[in-house]
Protein backbone atom coordinates (compact mmCIF):
# COMPACT_ATOMS: atom_id res chain seq x y z
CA UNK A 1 103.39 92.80 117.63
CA UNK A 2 103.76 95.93 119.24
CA UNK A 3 106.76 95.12 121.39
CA UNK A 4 108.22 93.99 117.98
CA UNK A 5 107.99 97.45 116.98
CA UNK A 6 109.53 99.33 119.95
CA UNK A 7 111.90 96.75 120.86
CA UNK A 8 112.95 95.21 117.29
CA UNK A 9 112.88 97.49 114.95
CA UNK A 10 113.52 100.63 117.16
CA UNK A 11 110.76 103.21 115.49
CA UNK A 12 107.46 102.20 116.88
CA UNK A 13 103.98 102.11 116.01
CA UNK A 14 103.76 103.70 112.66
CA UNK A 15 99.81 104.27 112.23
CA UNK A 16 99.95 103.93 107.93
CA UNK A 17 102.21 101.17 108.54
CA UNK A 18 100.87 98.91 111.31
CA UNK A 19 96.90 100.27 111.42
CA UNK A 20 96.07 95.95 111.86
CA UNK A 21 97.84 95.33 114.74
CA UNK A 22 95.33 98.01 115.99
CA UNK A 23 92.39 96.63 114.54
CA UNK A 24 93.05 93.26 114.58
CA UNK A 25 89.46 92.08 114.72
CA UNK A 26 88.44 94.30 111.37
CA UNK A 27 91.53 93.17 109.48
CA UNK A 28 91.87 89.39 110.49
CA UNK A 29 88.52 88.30 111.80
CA UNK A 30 85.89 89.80 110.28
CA UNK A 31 87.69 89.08 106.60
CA UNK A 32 87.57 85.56 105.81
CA UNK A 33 90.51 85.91 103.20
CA UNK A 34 92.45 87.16 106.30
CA UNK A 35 93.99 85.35 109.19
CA UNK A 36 96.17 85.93 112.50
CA UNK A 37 98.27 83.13 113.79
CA UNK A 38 99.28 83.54 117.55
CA UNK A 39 101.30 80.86 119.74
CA UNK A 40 100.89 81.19 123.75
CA UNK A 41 103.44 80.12 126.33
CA UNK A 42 102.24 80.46 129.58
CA UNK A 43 99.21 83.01 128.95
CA UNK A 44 101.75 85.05 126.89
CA UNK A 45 101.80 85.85 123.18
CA UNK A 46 105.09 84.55 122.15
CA UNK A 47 104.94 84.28 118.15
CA UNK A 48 102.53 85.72 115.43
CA UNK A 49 101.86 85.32 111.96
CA UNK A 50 99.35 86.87 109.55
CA UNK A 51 97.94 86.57 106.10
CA UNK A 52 96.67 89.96 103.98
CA UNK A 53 95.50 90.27 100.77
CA UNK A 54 97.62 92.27 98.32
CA UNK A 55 100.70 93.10 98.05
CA UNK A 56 103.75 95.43 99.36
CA UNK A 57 102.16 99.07 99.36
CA UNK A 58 103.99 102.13 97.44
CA UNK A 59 105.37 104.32 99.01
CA UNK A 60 107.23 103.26 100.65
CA UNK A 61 108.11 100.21 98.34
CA UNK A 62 108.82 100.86 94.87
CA UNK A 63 105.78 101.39 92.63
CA UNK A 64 106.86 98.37 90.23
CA UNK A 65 106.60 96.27 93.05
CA UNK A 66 103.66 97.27 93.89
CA UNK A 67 101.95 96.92 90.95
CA UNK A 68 103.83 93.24 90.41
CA UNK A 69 101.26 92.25 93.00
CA UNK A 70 97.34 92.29 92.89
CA UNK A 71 95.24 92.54 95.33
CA UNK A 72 92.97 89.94 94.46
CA UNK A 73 94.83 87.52 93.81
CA UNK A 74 97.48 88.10 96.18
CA UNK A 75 98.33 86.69 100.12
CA UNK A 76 100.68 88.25 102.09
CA UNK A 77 102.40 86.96 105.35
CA UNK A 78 102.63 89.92 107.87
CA UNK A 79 104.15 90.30 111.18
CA UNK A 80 105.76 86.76 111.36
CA UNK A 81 107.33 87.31 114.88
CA UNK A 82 108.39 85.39 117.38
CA UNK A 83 110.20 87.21 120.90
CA UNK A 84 113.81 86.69 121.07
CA UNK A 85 113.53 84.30 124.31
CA UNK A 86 111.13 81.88 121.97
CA UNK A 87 113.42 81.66 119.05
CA UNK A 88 114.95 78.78 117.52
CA UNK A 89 111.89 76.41 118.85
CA UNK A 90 110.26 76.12 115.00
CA UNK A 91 107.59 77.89 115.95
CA UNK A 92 107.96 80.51 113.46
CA UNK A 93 108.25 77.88 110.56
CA UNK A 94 105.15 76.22 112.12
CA UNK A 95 103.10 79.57 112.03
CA UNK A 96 104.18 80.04 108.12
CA UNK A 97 103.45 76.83 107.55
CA UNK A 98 99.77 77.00 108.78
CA UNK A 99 99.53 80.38 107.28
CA UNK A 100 100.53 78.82 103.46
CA UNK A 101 98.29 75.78 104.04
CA UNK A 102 95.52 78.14 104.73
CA UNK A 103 96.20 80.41 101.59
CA UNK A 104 96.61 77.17 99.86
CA UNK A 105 92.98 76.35 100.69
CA UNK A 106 91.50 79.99 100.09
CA UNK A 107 89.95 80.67 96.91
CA UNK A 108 91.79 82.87 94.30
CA UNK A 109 94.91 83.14 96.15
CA UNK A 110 97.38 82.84 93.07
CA UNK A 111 101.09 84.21 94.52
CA UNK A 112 102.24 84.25 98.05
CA UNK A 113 104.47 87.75 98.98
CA UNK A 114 106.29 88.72 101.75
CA UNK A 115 109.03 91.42 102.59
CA UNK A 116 111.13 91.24 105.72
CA UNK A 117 113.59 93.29 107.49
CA UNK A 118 116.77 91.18 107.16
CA UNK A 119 118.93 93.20 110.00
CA UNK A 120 116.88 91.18 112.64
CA UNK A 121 118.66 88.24 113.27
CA UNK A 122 117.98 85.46 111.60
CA UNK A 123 115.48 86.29 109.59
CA UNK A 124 117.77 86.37 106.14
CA UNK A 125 118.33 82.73 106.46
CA UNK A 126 114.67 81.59 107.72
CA UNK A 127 113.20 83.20 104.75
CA UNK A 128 115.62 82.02 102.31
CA UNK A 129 115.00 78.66 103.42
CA UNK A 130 111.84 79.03 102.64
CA UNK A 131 111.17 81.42 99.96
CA UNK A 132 112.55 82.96 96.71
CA UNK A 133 113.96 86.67 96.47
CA UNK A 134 111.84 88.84 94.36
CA UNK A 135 114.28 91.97 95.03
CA UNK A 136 116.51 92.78 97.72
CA UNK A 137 115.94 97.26 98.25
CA UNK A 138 119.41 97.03 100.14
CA UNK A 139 120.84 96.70 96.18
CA UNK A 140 119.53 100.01 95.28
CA UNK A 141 119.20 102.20 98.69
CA UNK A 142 115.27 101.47 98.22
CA UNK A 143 114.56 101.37 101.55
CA UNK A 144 113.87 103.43 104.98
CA UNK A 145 117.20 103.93 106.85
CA UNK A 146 117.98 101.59 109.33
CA UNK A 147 115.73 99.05 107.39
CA UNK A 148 117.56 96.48 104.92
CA UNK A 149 114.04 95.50 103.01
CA UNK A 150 113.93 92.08 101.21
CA UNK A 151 110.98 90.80 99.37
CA UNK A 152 110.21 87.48 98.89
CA UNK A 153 107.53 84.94 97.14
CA UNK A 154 106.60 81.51 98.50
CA UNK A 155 105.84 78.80 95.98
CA UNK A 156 102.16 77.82 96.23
């Protein structure tokens, strides 16, 4: 997930941003409405996917977003990645899959959210295939620069 950061997306590890990937046993394992995906090739972490409670956060997102979402009742994917090399294999649309059959079978889970940065490649198409745009931030300059922000929802 980290690598992601640095090598993806170009800014890093952005502590209000990414505090999970630090404290990954506090935020996925220890919460039992919470879960982190991993696939291994060869002893190496090549894919990841996560499930949160709530929703997108504001700021940075728009506060009507924000507030479209509740925490309760709310399961977010996070940090769906897969490293370039391990790309086009399905495992990302195996780790989503997993992810909404588990949020499926979690009580009180009501709406499945998501927001993506659609200037990696192909992640426009992946989530389109898969989900329905709930507001695209590139529209209205809602986003950080260098980051063209989509947010989706997942049928349940």
């Amino acid at each position: 997930m980290l690598d992601t950061f640095y090598r993806e997306f170009g800014y890093g590890y952005v502590p209000q941003w990414h505090h999970d990937t630090v404290d990954i046993k506090g935020t996925y394992l220890d919460t039992p409405r919470h879960l982190l995906l991993v696939a291994v090739h060869q002893g190496e972490v090549v894919a990841t996917t996560g499930v949160r409670s709530g929703g997108p956060a504001h700021p940075p997102h728009p506060r009507w977003l924000a507030e479209r979402y509740s925490e309760d009742t709310t399961a977010q994917l996070v940090r769906v990645y897969v490293r370039p090399e391990h790309r086009r294999r399905g495992l990302a649309r195996a780790l989503v899959n997993a992810a909404c059959d588990f949020i499926a079978e979690t009580p009180g889970y009501e709406c499945t959210y998501l927001h993506t940065n659609v200037d990696i490649e192909g992640t426009e198409p992946f989530w389109r295939s898969l989900a329905k745009e709930v507001f695209d931030a590139r529209t209205t300059g809602e986003h950080r620069p260098g980051v063209a922000t989509v947010h989706f929802e997942i049928p349940m």
